[in-house]
N, C-alpha and C. Protein backbone atom coordinates (compact mmCIF):
# COMPACT_ATOMS: atom_id res chain seq x y z
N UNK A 1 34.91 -51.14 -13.18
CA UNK A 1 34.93 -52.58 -13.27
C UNK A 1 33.50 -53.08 -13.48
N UNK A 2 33.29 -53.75 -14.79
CA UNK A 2 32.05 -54.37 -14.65
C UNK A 2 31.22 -55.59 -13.84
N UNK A 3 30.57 -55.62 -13.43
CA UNK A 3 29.61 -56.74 -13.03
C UNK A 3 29.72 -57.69 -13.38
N UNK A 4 30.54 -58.69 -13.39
CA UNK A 4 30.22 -59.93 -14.22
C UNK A 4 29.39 -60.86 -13.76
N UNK A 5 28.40 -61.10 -12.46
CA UNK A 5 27.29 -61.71 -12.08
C UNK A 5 26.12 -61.28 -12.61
N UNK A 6 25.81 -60.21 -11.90
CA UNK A 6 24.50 -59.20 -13.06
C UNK A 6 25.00 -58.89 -13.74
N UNK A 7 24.95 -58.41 -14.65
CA UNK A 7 25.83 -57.94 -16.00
C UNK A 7 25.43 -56.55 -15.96
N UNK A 8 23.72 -56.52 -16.05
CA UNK A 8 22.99 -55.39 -16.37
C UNK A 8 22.66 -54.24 -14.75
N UNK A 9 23.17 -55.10 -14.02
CA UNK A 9 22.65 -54.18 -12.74
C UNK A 9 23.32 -52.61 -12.69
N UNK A 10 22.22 -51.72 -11.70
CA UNK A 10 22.32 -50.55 -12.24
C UNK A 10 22.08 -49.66 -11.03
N UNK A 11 21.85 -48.69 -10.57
CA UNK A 11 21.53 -47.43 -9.26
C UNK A 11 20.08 -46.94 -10.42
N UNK A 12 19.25 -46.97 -9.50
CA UNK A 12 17.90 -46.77 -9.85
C UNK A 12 17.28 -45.90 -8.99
N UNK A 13 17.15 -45.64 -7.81
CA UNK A 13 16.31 -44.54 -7.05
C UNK A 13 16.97 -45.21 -5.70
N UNK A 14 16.93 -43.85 -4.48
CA UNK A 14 17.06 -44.07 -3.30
C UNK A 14 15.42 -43.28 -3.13
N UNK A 15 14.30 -44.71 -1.90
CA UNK A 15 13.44 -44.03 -1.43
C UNK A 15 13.48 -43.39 -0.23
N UNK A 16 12.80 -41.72 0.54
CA UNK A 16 12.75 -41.52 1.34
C UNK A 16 11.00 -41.10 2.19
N UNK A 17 11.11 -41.82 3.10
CA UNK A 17 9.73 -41.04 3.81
C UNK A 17 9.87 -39.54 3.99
N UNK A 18 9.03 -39.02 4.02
CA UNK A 18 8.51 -37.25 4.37
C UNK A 18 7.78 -37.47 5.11
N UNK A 19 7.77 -36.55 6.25
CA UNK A 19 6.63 -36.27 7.60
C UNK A 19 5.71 -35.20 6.54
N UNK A 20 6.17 -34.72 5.44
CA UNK A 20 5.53 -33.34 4.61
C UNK A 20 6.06 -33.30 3.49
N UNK A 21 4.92 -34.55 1.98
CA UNK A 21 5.41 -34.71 0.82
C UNK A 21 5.76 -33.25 0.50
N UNK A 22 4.48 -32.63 1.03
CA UNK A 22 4.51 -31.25 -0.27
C UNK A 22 5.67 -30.16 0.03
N UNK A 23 6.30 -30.32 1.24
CA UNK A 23 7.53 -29.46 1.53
C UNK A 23 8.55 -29.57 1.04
N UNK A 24 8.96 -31.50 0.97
CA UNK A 24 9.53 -31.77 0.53
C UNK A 24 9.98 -31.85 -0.81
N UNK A 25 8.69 -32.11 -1.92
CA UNK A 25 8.46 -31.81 -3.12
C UNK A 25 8.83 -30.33 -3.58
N UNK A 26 8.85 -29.46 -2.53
CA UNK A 26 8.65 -27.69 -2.79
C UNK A 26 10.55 -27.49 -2.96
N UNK A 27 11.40 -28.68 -1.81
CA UNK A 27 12.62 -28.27 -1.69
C UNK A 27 13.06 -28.86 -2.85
N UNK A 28 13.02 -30.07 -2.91
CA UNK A 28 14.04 -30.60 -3.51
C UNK A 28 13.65 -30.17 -5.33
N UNK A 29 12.41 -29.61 -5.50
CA UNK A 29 12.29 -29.15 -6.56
C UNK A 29 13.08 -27.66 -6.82
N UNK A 30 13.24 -27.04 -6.05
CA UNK A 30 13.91 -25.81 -5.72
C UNK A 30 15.45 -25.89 -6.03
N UNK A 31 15.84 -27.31 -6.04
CA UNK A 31 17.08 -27.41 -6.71
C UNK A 31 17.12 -28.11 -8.11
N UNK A 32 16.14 -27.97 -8.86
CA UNK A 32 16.27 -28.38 -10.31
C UNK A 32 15.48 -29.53 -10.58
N UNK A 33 15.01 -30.55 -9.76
CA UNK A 33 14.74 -32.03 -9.95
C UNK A 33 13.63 -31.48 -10.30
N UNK A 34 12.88 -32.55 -11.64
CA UNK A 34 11.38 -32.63 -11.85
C UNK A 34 10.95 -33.83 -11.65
N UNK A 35 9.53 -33.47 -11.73
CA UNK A 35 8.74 -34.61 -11.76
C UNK A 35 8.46 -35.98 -13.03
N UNK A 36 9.11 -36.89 -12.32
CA UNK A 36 8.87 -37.63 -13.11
C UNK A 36 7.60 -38.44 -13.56
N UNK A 37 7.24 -38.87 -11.94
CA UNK A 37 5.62 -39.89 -11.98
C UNK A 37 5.41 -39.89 -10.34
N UNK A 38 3.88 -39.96 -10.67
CA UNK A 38 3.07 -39.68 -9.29
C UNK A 38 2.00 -40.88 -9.26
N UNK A 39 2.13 -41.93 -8.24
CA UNK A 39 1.08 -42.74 -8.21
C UNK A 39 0.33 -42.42 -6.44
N UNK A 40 -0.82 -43.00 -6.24
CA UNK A 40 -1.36 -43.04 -4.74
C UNK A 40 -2.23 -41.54 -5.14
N UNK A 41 -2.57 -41.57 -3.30
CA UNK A 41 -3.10 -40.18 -3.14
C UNK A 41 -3.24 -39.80 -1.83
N UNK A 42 -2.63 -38.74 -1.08
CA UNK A 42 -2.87 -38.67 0.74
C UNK A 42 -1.76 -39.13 1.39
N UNK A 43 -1.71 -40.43 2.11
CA UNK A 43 -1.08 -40.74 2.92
C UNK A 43 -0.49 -42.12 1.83
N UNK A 44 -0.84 -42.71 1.06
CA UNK A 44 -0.30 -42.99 0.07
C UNK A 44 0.41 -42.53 -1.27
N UNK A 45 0.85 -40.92 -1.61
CA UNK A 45 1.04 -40.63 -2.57
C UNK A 45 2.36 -40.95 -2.45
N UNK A 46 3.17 -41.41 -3.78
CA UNK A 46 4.46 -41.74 -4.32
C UNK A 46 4.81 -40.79 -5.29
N UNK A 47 5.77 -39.89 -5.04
CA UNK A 47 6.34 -39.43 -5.96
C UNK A 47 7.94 -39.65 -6.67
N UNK A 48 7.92 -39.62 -7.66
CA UNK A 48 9.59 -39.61 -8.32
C UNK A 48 10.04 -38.85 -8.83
N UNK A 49 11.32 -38.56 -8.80
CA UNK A 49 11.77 -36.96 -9.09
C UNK A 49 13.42 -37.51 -9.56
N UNK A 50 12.77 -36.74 -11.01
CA UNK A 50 14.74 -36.83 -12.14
C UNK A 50 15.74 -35.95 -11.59
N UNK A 51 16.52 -36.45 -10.26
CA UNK A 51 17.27 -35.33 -10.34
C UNK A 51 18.31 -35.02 -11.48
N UNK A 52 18.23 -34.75 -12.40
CA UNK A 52 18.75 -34.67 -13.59
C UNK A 52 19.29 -35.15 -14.99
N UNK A 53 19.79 -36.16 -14.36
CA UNK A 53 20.42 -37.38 -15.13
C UNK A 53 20.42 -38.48 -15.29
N UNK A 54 18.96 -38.34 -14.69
CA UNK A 54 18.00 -40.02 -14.89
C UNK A 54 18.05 -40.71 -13.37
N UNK A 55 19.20 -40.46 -12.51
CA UNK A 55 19.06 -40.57 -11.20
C UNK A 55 17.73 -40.34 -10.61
N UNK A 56 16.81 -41.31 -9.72
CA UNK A 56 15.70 -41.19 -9.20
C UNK A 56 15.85 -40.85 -7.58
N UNK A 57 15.06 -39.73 -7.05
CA UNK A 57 14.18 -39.99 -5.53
C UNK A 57 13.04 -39.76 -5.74
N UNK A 58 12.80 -41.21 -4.62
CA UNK A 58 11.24 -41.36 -4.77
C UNK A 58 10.84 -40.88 -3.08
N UNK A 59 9.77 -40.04 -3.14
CA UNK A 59 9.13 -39.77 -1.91
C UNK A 59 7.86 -40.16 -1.65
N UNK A 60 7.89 -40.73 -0.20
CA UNK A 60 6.97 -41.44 0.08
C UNK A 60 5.88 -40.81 0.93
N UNK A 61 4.58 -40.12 1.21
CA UNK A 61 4.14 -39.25 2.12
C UNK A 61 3.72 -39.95 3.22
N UNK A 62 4.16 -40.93 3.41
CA UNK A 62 3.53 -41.59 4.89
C UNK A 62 4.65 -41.82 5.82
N UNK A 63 5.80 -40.62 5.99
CA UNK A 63 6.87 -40.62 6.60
C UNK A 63 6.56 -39.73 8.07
N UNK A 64 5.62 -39.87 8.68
CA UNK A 64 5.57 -39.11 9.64
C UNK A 64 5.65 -39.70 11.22
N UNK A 65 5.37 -39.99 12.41
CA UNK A 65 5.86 -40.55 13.35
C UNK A 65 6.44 -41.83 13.64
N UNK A 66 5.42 -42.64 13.01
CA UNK A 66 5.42 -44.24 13.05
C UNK A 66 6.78 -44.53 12.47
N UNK A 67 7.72 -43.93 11.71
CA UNK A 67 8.86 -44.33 10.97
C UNK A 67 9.87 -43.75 11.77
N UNK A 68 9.94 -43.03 13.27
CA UNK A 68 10.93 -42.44 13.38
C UNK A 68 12.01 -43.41 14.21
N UNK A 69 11.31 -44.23 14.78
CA UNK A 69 12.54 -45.38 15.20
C UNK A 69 13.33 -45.69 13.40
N UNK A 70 12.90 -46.24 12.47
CA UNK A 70 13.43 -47.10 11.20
C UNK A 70 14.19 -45.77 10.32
N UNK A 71 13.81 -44.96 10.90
CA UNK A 71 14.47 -43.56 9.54
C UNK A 71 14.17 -43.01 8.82
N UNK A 72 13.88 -41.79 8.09
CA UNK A 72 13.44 -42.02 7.15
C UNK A 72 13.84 -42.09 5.55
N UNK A 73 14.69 -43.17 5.53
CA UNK A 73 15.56 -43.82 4.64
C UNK A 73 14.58 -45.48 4.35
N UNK A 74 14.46 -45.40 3.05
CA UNK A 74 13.29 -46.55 3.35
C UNK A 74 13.99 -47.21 2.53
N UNK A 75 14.65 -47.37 0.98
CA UNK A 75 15.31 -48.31 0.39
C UNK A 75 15.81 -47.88 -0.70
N UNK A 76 17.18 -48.87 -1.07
CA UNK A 76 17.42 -47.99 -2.40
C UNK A 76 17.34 -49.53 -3.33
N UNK A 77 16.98 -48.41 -4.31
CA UNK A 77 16.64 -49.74 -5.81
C UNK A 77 17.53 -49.50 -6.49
N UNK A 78 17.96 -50.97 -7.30
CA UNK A 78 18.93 -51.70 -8.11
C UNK A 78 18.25 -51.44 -9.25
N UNK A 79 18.62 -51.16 -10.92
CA UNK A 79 17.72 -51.61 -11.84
C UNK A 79 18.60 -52.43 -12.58
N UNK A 80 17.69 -53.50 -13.23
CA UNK A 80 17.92 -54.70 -13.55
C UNK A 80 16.84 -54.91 -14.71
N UNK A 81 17.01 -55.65 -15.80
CA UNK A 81 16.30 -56.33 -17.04
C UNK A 81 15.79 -57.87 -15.95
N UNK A 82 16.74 -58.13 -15.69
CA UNK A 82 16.07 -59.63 -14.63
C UNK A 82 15.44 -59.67 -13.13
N UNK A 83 14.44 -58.88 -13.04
CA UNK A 83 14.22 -59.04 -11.69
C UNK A 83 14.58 -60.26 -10.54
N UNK A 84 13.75 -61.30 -11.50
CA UNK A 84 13.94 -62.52 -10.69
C UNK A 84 15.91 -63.38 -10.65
N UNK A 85 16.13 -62.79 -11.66
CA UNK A 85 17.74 -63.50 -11.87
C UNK A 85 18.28 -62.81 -10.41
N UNK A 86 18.19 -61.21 -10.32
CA UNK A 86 18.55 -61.04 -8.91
C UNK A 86 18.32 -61.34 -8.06
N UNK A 87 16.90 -61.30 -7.82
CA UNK A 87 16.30 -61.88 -6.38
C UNK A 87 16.76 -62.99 -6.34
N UNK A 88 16.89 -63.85 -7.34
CA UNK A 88 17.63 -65.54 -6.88
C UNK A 88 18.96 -65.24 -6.19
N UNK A 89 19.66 -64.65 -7.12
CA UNK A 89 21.42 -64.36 -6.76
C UNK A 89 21.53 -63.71 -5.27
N UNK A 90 20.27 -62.79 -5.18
CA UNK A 90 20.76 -61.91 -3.76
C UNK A 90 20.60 -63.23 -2.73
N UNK A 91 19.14 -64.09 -2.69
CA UNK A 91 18.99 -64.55 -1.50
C UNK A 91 19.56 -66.17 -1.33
N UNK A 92 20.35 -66.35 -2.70
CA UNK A 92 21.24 -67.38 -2.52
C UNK A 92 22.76 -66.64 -1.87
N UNK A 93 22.70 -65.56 -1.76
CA UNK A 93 24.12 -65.17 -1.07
C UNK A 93 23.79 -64.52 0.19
N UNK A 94 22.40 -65.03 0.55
CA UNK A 94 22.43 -64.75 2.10
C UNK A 94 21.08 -63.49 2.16
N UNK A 95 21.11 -63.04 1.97
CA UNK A 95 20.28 -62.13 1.48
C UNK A 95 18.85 -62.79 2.26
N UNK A 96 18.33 -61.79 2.92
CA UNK A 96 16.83 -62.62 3.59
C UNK A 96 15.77 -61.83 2.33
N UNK A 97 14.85 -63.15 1.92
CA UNK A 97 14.05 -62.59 1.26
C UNK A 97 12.71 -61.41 2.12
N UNK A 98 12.17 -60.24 1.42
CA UNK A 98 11.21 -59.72 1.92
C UNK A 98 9.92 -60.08 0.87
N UNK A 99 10.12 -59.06 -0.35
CA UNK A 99 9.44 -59.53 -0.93
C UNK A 99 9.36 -60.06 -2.57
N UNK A 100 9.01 -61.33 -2.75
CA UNK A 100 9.29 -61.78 -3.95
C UNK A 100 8.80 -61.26 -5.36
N UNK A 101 9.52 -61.44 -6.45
CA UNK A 101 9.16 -60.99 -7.83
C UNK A 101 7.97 -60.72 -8.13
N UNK A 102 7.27 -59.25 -8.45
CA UNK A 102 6.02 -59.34 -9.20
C UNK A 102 6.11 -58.33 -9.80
N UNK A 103 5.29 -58.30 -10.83
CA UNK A 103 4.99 -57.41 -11.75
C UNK A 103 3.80 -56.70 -11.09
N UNK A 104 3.53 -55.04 -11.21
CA UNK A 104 2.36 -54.22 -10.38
C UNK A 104 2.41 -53.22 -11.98
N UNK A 105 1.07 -53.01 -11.92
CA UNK A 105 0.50 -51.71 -13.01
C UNK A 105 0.58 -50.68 -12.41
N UNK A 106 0.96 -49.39 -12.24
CA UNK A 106 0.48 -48.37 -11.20
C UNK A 106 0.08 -47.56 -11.97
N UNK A 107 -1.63 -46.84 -11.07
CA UNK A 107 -2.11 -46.02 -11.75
C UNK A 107 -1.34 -44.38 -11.68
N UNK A 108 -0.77 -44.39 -12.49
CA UNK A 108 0.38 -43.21 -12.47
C UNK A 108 -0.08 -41.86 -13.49
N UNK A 109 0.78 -40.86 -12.91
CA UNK A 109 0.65 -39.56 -13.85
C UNK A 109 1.99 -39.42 -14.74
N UNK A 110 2.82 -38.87 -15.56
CA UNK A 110 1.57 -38.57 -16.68
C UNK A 110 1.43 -39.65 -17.67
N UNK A 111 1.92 -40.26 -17.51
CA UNK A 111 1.26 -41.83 -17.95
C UNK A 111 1.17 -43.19 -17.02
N UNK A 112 0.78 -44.09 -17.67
CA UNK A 112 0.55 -45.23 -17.01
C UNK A 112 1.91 -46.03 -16.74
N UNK A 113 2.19 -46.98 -15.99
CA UNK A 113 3.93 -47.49 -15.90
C UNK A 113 3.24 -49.15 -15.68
N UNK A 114 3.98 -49.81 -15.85
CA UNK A 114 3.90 -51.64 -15.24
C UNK A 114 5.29 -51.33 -14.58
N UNK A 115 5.68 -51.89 -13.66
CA UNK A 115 7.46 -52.57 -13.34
C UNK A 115 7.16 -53.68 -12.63
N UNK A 116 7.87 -54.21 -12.50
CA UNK A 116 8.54 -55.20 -12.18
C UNK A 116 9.35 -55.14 -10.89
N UNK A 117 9.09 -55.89 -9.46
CA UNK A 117 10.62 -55.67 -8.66
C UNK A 117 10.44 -56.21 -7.36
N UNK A 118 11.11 -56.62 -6.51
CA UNK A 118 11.29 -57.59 -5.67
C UNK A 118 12.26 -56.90 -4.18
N UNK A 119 12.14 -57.02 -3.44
CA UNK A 119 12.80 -56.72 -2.23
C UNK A 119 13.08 -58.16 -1.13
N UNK A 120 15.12 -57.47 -0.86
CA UNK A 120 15.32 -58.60 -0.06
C UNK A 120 15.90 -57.56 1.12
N UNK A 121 16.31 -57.54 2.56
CA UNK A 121 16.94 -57.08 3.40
C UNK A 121 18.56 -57.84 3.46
N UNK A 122 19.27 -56.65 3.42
CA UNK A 122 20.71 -56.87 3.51
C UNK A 122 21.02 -57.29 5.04
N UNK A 123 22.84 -57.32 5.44
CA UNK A 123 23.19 -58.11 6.51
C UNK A 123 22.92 -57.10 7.76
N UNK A 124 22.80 -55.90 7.32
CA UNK A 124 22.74 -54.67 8.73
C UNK A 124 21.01 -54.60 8.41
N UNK A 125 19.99 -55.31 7.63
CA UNK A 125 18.57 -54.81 8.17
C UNK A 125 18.68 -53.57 6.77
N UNK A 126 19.36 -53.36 6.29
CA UNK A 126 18.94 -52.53 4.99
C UNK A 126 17.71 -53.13 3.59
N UNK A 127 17.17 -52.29 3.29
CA UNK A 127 16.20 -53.35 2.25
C UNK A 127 16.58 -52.47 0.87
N UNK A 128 16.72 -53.93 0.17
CA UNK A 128 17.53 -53.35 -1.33
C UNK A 128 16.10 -53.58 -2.60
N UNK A 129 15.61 -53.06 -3.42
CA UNK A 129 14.94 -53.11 -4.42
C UNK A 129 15.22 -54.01 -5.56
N UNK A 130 15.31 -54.53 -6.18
CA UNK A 130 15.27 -54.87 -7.66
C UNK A 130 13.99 -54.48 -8.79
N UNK A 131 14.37 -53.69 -9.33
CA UNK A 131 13.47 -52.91 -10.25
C UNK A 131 13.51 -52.90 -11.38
N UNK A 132 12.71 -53.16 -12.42
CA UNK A 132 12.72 -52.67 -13.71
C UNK A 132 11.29 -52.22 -14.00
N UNK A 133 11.14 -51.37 -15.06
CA UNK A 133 9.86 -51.01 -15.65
C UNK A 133 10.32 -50.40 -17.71
């Protein structure tokens, strides 16, 4: 059944914290996923990984104590051509805004990326993405 509010909305990446990017990077590569793009460095590095079919996880390396009350389930992203058309729609249907529409450059490997994307928290405290790049 299609969308007929977003039209274009889409499953874009679920992010997770790691207490240990590089273990994590070691497993989940061990089952086929590559690398897609790497921005940060240390306790900031971001990685994204194709698990195959364009499906994204993104790992975050600053998943280590401080996150163990929240999970380490950090958010999953929507992709969308309209960032802002969603963010309106989500937080006119209740939706608490977190953070509003912007465009970010990230200095990324193996090329450079711009996206686009916005975060609101759902009714249980979940935080949803809106993404495009």
């Amino acid at each position: 059944m299609a969308n007929e509010i977003l039209k274009d909305l889409g499953f874009h990446h679920i992010a997770l914290r790691c207490a240990d990017i590089d273990k994590s990077l070691s497993m989940y590569k061990a089952l086929g996923m590559t690398e897609k793009v790497r921005w940060g460095e240390n306790e900031n590095l971001i990685v994204m990984l194709d698990i195959g079919n364009g499906d994204i996880i993104e790992l975050f390396a600053n998943g280590g104590e401080k996150y163990a009350e929240e999970g380490k389930w950090q958010h999953f992203a929507m992709k969308t051509a309209d960032v802002n058309k969603a963010y309106e729609t989500a937080t006119k249907a209740g939706f608490s805004p977190l953070t509003e529409p912007k465009t970010v450059p990230l200095d990324s490997s193996p090329e450079k990326m711009t996206i686009t994307c916005a975060f609101v928290k759902g009714p249980d405290g979940e935080q949803v993405e809106f993404f495009s790049n």
